[in-house]
PDB file of N, CA and C in Angstrom:
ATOM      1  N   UNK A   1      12.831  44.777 -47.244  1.00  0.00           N
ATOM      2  CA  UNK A   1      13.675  44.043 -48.160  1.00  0.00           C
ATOM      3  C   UNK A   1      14.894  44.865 -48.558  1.00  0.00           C
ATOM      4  N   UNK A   2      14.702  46.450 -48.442  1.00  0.00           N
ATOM      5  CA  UNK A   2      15.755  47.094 -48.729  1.00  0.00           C
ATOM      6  C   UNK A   2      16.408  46.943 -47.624  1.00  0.00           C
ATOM      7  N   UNK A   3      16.499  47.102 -46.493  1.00  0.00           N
ATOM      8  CA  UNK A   3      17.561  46.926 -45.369  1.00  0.00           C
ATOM      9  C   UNK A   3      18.125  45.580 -45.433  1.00  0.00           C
ATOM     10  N   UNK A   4      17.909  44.837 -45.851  1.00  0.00           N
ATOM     11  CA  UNK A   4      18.122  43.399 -46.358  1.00  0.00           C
ATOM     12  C   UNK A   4      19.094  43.162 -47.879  1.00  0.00           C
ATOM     13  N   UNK A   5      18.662  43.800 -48.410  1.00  0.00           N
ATOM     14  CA  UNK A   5      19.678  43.688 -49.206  1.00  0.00           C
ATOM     15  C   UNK A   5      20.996  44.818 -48.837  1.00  0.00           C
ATOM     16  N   UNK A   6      20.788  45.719 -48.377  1.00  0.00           N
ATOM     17  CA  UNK A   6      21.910  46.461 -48.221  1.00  0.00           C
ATOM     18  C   UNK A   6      22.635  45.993 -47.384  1.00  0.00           C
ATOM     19  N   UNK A   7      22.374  45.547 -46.357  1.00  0.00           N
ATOM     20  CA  UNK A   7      23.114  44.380 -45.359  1.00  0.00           C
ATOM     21  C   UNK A   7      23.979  43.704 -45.879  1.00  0.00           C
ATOM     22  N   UNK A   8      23.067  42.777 -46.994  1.00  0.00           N
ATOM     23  CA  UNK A   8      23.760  41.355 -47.227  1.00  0.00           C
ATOM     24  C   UNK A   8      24.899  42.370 -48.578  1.00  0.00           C
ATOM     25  N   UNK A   9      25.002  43.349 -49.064  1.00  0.00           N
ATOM     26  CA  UNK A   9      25.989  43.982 -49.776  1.00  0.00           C
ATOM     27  C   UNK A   9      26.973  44.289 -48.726  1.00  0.00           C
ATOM     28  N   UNK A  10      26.694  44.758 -48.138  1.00  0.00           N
ATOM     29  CA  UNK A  10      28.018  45.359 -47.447  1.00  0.00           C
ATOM     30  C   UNK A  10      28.454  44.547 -46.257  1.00  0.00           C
ATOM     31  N   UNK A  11      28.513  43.337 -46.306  1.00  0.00           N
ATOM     32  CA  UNK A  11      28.631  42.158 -45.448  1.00  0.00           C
ATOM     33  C   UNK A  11      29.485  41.353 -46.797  1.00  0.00           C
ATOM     34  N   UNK A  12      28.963  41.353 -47.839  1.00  0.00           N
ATOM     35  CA  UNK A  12      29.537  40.585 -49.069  1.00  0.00           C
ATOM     36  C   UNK A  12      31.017  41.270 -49.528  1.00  0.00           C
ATOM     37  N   UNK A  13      30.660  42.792 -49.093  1.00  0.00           N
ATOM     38  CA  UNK A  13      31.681  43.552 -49.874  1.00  0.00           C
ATOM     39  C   UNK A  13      32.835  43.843 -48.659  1.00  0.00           C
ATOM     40  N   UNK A  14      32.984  43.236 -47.709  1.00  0.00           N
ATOM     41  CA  UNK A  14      33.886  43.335 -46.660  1.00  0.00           C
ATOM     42  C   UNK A  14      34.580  42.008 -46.901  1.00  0.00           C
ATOM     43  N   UNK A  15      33.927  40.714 -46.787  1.00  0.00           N
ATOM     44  CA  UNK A  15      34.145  38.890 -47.169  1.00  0.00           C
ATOM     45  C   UNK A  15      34.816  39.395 -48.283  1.00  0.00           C
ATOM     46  N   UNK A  16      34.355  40.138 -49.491  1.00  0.00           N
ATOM     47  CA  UNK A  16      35.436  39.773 -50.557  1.00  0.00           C
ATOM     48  C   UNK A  16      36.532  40.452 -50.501  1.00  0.00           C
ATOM     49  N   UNK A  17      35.968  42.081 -50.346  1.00  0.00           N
ATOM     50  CA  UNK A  17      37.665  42.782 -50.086  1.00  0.00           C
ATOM     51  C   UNK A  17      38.578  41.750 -48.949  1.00  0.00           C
ATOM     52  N   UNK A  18      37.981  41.370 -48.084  1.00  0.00           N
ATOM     53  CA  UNK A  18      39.300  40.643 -47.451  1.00  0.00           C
ATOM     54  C   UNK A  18      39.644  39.460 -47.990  1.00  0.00           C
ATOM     55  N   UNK A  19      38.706  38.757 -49.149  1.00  0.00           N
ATOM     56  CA  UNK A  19      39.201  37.869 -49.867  1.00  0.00           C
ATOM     57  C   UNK A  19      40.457  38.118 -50.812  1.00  0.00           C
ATOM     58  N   UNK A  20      40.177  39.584 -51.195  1.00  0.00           N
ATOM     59  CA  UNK A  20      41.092  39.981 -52.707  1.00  0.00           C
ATOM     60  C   UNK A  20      42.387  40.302 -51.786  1.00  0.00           C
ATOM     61  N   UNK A  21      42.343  40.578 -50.827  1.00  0.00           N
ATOM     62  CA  UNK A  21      43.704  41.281 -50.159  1.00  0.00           C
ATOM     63  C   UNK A  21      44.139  40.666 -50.022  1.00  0.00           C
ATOM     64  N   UNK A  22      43.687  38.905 -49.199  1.00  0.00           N
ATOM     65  CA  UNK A  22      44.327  37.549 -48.692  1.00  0.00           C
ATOM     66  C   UNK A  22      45.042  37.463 -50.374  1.00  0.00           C
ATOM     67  N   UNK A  23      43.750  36.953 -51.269  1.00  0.00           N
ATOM     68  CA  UNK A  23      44.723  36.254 -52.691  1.00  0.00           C
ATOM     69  C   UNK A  23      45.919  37.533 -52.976  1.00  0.00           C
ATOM     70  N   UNK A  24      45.770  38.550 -53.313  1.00  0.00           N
ATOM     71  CA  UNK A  24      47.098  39.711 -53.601  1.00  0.00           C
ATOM     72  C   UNK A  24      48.319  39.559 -52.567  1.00  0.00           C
ATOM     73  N   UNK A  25      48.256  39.258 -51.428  1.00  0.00           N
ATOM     74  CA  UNK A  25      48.966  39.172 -50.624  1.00  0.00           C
ATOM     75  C   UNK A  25      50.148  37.454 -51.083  1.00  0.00           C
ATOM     76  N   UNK A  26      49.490  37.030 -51.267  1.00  0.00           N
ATOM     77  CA  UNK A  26      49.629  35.882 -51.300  1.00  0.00           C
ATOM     78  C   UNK A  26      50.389  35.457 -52.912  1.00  0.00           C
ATOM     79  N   UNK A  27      50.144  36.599 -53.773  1.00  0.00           N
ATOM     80  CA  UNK A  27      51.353  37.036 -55.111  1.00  0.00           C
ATOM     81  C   UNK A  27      52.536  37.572 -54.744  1.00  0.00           C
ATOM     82  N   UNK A  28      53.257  36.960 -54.992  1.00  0.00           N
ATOM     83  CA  UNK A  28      54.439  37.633 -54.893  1.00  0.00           C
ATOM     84  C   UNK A  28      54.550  38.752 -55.817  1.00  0.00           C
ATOM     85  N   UNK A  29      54.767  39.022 -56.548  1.00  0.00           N
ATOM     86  CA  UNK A  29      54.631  39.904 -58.096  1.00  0.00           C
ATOM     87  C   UNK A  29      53.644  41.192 -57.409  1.00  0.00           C
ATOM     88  N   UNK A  30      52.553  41.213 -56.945  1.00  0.00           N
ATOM     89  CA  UNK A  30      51.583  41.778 -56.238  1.00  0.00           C
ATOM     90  C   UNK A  30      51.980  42.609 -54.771  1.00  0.00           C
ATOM     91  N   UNK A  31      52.420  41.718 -53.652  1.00  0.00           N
ATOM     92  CA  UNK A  31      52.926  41.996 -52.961  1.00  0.00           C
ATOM     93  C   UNK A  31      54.212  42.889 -53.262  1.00  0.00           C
ATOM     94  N   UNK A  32      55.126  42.908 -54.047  1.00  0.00           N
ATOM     95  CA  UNK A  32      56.520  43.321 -54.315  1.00  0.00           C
ATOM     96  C   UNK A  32      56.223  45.133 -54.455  1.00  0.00           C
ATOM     97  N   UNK A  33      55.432  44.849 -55.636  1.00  0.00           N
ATOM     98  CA  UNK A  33      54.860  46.201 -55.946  1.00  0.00           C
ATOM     99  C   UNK A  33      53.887  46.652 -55.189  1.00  0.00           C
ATOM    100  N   UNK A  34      53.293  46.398 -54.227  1.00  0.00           N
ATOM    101  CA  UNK A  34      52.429  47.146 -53.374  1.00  0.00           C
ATOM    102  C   UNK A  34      53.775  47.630 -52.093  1.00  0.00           C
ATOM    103  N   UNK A  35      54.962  47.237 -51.892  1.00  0.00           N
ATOM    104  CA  UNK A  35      55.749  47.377 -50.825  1.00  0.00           C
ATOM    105  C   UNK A  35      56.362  48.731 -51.532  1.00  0.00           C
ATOM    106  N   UNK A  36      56.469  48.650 -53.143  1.00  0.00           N
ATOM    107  CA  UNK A  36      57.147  49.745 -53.475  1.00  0.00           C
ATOM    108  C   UNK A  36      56.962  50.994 -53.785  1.00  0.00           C
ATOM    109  N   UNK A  37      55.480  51.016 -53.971  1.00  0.00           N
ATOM    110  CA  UNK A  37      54.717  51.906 -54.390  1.00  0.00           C
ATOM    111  C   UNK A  37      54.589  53.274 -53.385  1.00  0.00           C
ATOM    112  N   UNK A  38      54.516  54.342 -53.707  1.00  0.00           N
ATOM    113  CA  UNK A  38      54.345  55.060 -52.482  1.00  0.00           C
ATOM    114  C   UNK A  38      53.146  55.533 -52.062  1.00  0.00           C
ATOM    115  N   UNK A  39      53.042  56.788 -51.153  1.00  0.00           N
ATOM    116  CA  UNK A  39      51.583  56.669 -50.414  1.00  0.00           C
ATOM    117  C   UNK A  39      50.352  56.972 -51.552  1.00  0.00           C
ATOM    118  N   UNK A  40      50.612  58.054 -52.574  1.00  0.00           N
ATOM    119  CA  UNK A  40      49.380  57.845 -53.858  1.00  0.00           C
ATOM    120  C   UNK A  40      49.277  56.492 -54.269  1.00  0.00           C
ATOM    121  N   UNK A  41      49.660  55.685 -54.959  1.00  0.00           N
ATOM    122  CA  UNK A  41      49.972  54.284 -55.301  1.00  0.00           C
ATOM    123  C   UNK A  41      49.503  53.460 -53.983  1.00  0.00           C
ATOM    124  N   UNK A  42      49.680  53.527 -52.987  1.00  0.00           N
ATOM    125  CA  UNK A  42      48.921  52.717 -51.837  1.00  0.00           C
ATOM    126  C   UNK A  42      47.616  52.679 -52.431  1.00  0.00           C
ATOM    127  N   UNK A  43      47.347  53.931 -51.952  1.00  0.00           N
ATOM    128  CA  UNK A  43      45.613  54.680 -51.621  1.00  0.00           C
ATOM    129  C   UNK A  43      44.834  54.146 -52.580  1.00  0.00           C
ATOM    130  N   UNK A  44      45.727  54.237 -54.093  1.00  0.00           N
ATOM    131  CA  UNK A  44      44.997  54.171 -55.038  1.00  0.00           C
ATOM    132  C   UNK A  44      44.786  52.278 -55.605  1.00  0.00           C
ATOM    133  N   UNK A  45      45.698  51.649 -54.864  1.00  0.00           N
ATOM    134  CA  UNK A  45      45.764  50.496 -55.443  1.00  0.00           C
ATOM    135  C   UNK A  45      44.408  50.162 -53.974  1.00  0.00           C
ATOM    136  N   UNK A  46      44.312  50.586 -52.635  1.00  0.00           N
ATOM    137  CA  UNK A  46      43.514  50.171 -51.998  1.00  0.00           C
ATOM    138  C   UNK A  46      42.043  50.413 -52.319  1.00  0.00           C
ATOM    139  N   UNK A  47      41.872  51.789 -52.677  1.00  0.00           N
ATOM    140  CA  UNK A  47      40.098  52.188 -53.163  1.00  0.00           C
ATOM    141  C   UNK A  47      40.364  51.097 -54.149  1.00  0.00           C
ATOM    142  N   UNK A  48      41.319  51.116 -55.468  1.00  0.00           N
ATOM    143  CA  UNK A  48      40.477  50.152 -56.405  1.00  0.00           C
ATOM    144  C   UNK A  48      40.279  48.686 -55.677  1.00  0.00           C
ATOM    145  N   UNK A  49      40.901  47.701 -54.993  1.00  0.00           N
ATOM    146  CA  UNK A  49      40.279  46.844 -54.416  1.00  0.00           C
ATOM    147  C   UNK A  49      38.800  46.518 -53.728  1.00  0.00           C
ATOM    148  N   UNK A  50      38.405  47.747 -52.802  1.00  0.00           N
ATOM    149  CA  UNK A  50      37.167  47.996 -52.571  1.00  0.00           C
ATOM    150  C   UNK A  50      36.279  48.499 -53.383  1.00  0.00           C
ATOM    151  N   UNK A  51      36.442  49.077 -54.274  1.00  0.00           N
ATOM    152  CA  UNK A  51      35.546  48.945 -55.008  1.00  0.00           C
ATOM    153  C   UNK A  51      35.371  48.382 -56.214  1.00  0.00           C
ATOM    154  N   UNK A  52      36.058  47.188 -56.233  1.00  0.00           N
ATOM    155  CA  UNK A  52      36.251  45.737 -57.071  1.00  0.00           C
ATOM    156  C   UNK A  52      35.856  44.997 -56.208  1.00  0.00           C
ATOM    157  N   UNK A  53      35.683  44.729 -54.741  1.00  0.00           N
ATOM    158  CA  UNK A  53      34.601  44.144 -54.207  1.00  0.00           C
ATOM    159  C   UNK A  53      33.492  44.861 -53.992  1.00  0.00           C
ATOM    160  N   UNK A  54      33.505  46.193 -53.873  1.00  0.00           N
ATOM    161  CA  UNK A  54      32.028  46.746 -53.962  1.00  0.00           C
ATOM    162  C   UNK A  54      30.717  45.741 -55.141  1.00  0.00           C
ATOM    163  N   UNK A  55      31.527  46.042 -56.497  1.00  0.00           N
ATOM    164  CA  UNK A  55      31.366  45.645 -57.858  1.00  0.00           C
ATOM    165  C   UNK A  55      30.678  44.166 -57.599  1.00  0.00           C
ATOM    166  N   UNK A  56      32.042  43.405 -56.802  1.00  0.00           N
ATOM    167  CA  UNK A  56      31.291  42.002 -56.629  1.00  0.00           C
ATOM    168  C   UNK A  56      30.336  41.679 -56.383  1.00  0.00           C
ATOM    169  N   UNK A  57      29.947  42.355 -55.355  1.00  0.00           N
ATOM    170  CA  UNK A  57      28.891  42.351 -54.446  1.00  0.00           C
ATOM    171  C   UNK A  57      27.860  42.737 -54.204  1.00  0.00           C
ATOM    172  N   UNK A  58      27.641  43.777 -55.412  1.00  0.00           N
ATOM    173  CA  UNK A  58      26.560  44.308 -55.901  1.00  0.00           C
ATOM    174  C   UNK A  58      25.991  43.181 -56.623  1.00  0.00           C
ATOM    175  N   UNK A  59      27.050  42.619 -57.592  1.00  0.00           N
ATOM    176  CA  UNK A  59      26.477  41.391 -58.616  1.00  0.00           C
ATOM    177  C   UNK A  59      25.795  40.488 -57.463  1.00  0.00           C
ATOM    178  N   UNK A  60      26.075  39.978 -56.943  1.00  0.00           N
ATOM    179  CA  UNK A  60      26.232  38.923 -56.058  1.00  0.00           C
ATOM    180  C   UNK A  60      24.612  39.041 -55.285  1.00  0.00           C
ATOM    181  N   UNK A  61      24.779  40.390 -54.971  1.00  0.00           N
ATOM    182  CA  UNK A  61      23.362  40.681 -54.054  1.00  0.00           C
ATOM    183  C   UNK A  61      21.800  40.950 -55.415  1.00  0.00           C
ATOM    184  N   UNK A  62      22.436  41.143 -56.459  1.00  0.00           N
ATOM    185  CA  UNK A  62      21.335  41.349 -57.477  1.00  0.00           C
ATOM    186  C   UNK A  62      20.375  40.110 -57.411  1.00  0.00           C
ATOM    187  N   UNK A  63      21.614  39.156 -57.697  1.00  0.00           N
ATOM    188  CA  UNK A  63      21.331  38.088 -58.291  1.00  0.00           C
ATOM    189  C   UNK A  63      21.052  36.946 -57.241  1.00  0.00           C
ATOM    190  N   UNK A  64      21.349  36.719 -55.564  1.00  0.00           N
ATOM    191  CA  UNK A  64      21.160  36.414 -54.551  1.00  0.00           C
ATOM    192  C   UNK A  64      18.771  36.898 -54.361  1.00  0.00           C
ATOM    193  N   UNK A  65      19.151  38.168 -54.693  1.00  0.00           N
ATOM    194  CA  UNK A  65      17.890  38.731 -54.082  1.00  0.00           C
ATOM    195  C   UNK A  65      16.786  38.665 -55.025  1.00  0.00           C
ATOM    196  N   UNK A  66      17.444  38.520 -56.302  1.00  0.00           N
ATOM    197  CA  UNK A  66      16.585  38.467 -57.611  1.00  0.00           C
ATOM    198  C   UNK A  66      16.320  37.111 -57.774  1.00  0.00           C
ATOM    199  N   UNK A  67      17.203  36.025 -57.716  1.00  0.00           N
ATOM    200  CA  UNK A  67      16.381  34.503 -57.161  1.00  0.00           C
ATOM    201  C   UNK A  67      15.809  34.492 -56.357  1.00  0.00           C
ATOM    202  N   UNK A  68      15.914  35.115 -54.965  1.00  0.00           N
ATOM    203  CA  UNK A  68      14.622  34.563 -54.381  1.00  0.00           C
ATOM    204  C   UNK A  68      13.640  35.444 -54.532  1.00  0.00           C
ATOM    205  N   UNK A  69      13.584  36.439 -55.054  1.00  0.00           N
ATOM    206  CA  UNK A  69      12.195  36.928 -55.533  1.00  0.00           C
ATOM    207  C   UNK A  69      11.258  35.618 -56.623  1.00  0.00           C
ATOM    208  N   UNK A  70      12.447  35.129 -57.502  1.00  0.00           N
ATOM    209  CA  UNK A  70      11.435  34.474 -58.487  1.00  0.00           C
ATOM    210  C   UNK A  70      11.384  32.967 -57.974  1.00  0.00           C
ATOM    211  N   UNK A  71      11.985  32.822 -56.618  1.00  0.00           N
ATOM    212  CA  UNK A  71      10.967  31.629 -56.375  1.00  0.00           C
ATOM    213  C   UNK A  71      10.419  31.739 -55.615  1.00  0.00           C
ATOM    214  N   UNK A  72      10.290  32.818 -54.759  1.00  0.00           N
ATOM    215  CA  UNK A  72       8.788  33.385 -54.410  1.00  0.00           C
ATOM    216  C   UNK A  72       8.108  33.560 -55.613  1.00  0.00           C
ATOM    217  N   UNK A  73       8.199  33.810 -56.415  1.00  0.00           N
ATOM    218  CA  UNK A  73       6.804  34.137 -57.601  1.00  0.00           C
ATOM    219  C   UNK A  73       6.463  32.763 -57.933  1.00  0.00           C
ATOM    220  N   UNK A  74       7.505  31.643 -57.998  1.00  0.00           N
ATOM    221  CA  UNK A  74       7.442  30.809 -58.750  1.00  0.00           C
ATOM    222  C   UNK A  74       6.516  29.863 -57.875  1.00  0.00           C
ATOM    223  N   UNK A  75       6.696  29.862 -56.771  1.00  0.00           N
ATOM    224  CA  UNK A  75       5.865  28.567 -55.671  1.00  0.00           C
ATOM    225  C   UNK A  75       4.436  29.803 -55.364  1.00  0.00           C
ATOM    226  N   UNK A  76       4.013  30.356 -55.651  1.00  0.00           N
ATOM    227  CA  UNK A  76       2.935  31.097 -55.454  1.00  0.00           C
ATOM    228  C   UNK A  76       1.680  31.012 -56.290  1.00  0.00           C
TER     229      UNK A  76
END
């Protein structure tokens, strides 16, 4: 179950980082300042994205893996 959930995290946390990059991209305001920023300001605006989908996706897999635990308990 642990290889299973770590999977479905880091499968979740790739789907969203490329979710957050599509929506940022897609700001103008966002985009402007990521063109201007230089290479610290890249780096740093990129880790925090990934690990703002890391974040997601941790939630996501808690609560994905923690329901079906309790309806396995629950139909048992």
């Amino acid at each position: 179950m642990i290889k299973v959930s770590l999977l479905v995290m880091l499968l979740l946390t790739v789907v969203i980082g490329m979710g957050l990059r599509w929506r940022q991209d897609r700001m103008p305001q966002v985009a402007a300042a990521r063109r201007r920023g230089g290479l610290l300001a890249r780096g740093k605006a990129r880790i925090d994205l990934w690990v703002t989908a890391a974040a997601i996706a941790t939630l996501a897999t808690i609560l994905l893996i923690g329901g079906l635990h309790w309806v396995r308990v629950f139909f048992e």
